[in-house]
PDB file of N, CA and C in Angstrom:
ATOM      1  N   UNK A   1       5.399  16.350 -19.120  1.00  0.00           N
ATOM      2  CA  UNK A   1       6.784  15.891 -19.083  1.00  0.00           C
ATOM      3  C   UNK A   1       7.097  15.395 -17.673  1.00  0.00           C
ATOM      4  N   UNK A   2       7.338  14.116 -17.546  1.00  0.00           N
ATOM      5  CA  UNK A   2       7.833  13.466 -16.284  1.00  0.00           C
ATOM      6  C   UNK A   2       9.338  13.756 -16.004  1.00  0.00           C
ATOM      7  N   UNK A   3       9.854  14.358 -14.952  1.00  0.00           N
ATOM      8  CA  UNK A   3      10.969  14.877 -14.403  1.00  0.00           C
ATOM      9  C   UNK A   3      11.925  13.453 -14.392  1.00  0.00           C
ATOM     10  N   UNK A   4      12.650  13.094 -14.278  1.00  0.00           N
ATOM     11  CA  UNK A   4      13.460  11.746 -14.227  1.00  0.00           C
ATOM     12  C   UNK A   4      14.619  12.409 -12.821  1.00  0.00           C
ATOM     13  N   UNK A   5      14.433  11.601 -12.106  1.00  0.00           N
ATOM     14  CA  UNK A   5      15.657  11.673 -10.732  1.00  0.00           C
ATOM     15  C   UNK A   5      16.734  11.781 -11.313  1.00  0.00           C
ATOM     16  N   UNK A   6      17.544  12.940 -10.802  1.00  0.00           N
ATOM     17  CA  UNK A   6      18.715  12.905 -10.852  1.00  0.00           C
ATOM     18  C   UNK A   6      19.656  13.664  -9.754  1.00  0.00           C
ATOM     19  N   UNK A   7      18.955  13.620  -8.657  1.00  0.00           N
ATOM     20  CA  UNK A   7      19.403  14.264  -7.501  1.00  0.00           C
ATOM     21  C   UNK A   7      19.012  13.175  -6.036  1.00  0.00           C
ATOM     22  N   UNK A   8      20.175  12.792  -5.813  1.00  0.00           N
ATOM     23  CA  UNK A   8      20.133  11.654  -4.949  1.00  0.00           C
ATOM     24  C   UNK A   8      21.067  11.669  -3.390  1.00  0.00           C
ATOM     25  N   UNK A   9      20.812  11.058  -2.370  1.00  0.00           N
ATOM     26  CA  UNK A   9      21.861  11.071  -1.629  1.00  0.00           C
ATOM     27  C   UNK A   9      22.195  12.205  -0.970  1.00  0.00           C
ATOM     28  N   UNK A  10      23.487  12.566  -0.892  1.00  0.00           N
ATOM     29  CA  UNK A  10      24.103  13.441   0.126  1.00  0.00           C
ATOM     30  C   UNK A  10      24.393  14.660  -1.030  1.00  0.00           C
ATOM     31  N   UNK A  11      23.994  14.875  -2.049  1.00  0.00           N
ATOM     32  CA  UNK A  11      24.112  15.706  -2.435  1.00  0.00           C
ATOM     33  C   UNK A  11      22.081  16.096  -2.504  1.00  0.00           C
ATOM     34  N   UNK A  12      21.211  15.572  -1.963  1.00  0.00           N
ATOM     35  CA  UNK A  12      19.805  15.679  -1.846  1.00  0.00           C
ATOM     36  C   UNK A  12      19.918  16.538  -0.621  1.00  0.00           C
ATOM     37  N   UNK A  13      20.575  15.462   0.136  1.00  0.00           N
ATOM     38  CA  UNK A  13      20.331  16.582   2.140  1.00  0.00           C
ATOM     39  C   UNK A  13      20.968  17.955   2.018  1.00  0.00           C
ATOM     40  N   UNK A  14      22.449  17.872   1.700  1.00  0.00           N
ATOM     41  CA  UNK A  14      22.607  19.443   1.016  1.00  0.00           C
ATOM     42  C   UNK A  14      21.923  20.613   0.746  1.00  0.00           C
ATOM     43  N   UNK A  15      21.154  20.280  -0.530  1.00  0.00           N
ATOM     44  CA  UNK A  15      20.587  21.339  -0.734  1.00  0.00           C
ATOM     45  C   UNK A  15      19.635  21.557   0.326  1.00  0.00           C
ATOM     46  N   UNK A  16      18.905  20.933   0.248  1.00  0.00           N
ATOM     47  CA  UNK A  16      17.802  20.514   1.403  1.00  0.00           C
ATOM     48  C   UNK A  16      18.160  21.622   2.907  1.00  0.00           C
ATOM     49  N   UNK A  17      18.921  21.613   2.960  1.00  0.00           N
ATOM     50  CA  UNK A  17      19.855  21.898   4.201  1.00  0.00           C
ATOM     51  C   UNK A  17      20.310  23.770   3.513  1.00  0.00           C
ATOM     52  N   UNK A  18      21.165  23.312   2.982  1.00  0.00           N
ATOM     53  CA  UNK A  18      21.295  25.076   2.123  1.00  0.00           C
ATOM     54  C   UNK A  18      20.064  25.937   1.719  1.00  0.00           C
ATOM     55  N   UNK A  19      19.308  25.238   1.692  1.00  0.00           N
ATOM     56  CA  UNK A  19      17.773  26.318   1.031  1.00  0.00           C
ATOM     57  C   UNK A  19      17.000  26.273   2.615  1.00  0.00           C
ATOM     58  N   UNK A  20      17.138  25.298   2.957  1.00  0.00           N
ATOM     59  CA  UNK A  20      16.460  26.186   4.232  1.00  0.00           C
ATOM     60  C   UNK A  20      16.969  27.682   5.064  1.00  0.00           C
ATOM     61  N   UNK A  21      18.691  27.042   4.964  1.00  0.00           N
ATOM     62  CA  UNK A  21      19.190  28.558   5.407  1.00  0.00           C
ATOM     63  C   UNK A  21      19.171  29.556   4.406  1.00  0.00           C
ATOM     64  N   UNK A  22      18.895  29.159   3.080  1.00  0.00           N
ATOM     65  CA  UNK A  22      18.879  30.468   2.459  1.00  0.00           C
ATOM     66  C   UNK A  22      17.410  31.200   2.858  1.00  0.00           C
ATOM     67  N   UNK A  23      16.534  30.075   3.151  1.00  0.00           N
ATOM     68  CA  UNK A  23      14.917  30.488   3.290  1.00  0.00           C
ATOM     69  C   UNK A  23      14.795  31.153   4.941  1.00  0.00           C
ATOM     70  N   UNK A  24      15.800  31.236   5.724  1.00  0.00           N
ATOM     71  CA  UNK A  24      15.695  31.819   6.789  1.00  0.00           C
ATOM     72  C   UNK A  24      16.814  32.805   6.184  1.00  0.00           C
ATOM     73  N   UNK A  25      18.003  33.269   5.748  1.00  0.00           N
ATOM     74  CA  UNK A  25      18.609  34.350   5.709  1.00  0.00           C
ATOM     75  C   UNK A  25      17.682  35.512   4.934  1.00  0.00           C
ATOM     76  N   UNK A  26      16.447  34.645   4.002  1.00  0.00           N
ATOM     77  CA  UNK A  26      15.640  35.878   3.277  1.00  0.00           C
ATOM     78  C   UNK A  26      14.477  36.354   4.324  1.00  0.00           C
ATOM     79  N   UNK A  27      13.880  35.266   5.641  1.00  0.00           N
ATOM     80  CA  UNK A  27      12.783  36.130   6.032  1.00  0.00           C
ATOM     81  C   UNK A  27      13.894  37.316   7.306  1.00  0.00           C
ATOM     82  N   UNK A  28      15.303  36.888   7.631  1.00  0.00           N
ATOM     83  CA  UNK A  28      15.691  37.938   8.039  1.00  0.00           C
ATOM     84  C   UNK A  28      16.321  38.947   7.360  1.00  0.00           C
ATOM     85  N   UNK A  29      16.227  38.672   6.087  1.00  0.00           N
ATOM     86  CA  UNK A  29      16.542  40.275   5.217  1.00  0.00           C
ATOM     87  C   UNK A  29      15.545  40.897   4.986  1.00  0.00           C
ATOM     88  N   UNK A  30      14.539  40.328   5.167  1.00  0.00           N
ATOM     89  CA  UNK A  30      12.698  41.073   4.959  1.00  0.00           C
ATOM     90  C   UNK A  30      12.836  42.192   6.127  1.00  0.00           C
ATOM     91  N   UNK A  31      12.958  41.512   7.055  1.00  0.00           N
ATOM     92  CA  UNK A  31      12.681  41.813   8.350  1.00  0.00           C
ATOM     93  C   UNK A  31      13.351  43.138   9.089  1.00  0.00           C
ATOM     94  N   UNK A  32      14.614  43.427   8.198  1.00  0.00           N
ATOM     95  CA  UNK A  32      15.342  43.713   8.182  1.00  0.00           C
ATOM     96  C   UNK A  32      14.998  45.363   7.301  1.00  0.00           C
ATOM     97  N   UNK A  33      14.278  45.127   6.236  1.00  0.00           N
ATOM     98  CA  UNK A  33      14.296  45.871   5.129  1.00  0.00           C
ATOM     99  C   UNK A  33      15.337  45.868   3.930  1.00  0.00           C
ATOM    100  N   UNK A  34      15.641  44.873   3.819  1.00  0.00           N
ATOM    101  CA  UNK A  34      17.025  44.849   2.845  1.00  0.00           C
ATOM    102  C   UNK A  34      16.270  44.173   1.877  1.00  0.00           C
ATOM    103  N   UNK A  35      15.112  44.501   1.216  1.00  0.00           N
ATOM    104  CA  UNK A  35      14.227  43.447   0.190  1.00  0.00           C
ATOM    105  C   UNK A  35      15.376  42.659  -0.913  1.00  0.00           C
ATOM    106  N   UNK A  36      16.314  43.479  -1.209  1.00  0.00           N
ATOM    107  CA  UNK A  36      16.907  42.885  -2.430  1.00  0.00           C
ATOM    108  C   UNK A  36      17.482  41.280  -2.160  1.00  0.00           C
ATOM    109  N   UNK A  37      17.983  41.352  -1.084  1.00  0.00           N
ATOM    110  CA  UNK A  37      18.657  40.635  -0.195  1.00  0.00           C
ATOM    111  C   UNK A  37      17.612  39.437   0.064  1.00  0.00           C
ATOM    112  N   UNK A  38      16.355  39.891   0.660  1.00  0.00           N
ATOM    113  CA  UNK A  38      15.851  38.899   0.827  1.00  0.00           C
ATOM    114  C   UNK A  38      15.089  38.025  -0.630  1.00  0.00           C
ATOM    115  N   UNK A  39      14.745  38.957  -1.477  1.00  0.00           N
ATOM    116  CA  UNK A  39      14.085  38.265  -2.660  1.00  0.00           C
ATOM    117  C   UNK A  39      15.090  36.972  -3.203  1.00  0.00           C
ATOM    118  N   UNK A  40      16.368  37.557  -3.171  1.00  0.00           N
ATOM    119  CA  UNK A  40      17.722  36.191  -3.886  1.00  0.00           C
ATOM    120  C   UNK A  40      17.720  35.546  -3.318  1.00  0.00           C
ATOM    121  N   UNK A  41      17.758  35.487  -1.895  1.00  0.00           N
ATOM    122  CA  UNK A  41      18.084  34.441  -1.152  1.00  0.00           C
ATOM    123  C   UNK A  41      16.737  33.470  -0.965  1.00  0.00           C
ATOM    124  N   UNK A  42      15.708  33.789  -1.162  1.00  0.00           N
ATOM    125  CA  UNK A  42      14.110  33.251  -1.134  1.00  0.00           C
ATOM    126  C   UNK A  42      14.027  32.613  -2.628  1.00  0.00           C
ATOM    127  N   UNK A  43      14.634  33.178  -3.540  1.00  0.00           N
ATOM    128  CA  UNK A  43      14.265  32.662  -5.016  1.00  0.00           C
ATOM    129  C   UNK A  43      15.315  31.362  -4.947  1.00  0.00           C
ATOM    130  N   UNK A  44      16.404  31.903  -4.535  1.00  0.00           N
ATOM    131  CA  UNK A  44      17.677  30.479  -4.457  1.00  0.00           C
ATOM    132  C   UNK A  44      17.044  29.426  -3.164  1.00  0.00           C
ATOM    133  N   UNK A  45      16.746  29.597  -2.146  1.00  0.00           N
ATOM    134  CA  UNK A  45      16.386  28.590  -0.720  1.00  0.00           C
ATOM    135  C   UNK A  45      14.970  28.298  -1.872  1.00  0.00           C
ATOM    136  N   UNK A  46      14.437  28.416  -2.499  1.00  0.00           N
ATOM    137  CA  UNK A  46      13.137  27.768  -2.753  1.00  0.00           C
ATOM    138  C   UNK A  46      13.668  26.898  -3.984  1.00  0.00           C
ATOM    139  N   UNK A  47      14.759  27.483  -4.968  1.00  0.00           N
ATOM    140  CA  UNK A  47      14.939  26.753  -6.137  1.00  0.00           C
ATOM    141  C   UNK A  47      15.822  25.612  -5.249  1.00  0.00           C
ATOM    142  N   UNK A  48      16.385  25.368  -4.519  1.00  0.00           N
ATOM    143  CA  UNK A  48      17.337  23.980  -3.858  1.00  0.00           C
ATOM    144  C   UNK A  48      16.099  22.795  -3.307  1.00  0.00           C
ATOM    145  N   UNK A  49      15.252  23.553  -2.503  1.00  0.00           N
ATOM    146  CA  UNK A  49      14.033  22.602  -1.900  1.00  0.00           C
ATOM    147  C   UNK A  49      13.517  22.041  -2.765  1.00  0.00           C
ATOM    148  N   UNK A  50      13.180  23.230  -4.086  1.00  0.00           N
ATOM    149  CA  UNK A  50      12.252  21.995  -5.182  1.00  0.00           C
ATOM    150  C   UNK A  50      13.200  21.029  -5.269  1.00  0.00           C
ATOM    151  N   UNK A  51      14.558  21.408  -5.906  1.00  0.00           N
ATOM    152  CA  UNK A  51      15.354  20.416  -5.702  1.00  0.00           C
ATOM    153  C   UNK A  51      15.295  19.098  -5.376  1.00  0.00           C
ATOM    154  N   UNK A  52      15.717  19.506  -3.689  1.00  0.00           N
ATOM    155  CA  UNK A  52      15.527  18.301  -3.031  1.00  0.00           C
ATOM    156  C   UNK A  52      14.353  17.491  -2.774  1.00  0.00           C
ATOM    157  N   UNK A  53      13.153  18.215  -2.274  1.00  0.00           N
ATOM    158  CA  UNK A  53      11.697  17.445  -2.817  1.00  0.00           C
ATOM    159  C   UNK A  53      11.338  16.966  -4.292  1.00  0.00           C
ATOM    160  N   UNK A  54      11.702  17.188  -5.190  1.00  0.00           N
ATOM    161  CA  UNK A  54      11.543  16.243  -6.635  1.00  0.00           C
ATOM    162  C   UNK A  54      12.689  15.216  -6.818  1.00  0.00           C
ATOM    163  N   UNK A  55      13.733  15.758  -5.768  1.00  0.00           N
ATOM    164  CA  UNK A  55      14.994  14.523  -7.174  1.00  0.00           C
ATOM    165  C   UNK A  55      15.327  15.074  -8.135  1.00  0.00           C
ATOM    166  N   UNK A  56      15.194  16.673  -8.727  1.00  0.00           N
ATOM    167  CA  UNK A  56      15.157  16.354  -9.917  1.00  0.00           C
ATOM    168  C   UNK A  56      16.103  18.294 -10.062  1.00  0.00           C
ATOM    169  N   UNK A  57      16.839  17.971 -10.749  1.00  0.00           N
ATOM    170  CA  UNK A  57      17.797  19.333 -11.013  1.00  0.00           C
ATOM    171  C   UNK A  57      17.840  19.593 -12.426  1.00  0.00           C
ATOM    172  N   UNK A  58      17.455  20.788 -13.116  1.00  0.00           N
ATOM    173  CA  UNK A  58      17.580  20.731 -14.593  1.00  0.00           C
ATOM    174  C   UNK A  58      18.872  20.986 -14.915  1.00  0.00           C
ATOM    175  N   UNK A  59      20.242  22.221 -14.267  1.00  0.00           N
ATOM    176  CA  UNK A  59      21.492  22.254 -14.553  1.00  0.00           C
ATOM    177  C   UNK A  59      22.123  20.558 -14.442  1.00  0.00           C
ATOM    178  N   UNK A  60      22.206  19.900 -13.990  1.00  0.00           N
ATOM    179  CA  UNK A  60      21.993  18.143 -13.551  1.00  0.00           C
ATOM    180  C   UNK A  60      21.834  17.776 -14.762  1.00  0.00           C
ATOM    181  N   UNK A  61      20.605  17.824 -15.527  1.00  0.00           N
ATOM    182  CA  UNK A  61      19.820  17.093 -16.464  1.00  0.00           C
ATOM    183  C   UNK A  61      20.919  17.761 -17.827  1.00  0.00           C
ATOM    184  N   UNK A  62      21.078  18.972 -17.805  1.00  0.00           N
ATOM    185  CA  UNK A  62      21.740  19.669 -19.087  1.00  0.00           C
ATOM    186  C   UNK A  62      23.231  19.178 -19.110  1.00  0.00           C
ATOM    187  N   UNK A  63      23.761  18.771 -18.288  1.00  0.00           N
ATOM    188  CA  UNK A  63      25.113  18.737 -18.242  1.00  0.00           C
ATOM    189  C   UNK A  63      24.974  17.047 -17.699  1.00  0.00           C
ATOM    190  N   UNK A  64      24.411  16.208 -17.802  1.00  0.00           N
ATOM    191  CA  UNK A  64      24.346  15.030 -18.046  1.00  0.00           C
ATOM    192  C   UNK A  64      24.765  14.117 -16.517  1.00  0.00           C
ATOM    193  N   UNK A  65      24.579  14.708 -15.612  1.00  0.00           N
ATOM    194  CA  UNK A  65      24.964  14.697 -13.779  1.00  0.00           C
ATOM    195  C   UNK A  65      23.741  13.840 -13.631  1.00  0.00           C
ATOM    196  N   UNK A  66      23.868  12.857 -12.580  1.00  0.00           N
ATOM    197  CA  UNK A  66      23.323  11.785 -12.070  1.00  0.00           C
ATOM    198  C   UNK A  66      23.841  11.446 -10.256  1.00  0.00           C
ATOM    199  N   UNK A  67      23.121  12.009  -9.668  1.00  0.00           N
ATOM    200  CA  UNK A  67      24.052  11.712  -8.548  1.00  0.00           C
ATOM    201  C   UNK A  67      23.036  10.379  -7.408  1.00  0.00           C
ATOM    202  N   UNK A  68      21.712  10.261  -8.147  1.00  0.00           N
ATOM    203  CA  UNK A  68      21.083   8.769  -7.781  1.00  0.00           C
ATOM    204  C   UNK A  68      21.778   7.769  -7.800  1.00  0.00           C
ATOM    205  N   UNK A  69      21.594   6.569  -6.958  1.00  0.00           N
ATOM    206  CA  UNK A  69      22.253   5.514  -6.785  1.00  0.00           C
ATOM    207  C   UNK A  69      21.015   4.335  -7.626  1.00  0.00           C
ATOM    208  N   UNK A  70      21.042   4.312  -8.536  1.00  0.00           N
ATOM    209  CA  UNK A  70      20.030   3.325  -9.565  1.00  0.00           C
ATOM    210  C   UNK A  70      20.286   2.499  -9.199  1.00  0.00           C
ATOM    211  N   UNK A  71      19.442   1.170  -9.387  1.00  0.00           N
ATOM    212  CA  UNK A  71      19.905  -0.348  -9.146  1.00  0.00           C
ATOM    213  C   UNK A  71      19.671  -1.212  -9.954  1.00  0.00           C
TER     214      UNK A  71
END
């Protein structure tokens, strides 16, 4: 199954941008010992990056969201 873009633009850098800080608030909840803390925030900062590295969002795809600029 080929993913089809539907994550474009300034709503791409976003996440992009939000999952990295979620991917640094989880290695300092590791670090920390607060595992719970860090596992959510590592499962969410990794689910935004795929995100933004594919283009491609399935809540997006289910609810019929397009935020690519097609031509």
């Amino acid at each position: 199954m080929a993913l089809q873009r539907n994550v474009g633009g300034t709503d791409r850098i976003a996440r992009a941008v939000v999952g990295i800080a979620l991917v640094a608030v989880a290695v300092g909840a590791f670090l920390t010992a607060r595992r719970g803390i860090g596992v959510a925030a590592a499962l969410a900062g990794a689910g935004l990056l795929f995100n933004a590295v594919t283009r491609f969002c399935g809540v997006n795809a289910l609810l019929g969201i397009d935020t690519c600029s097609r031509e």
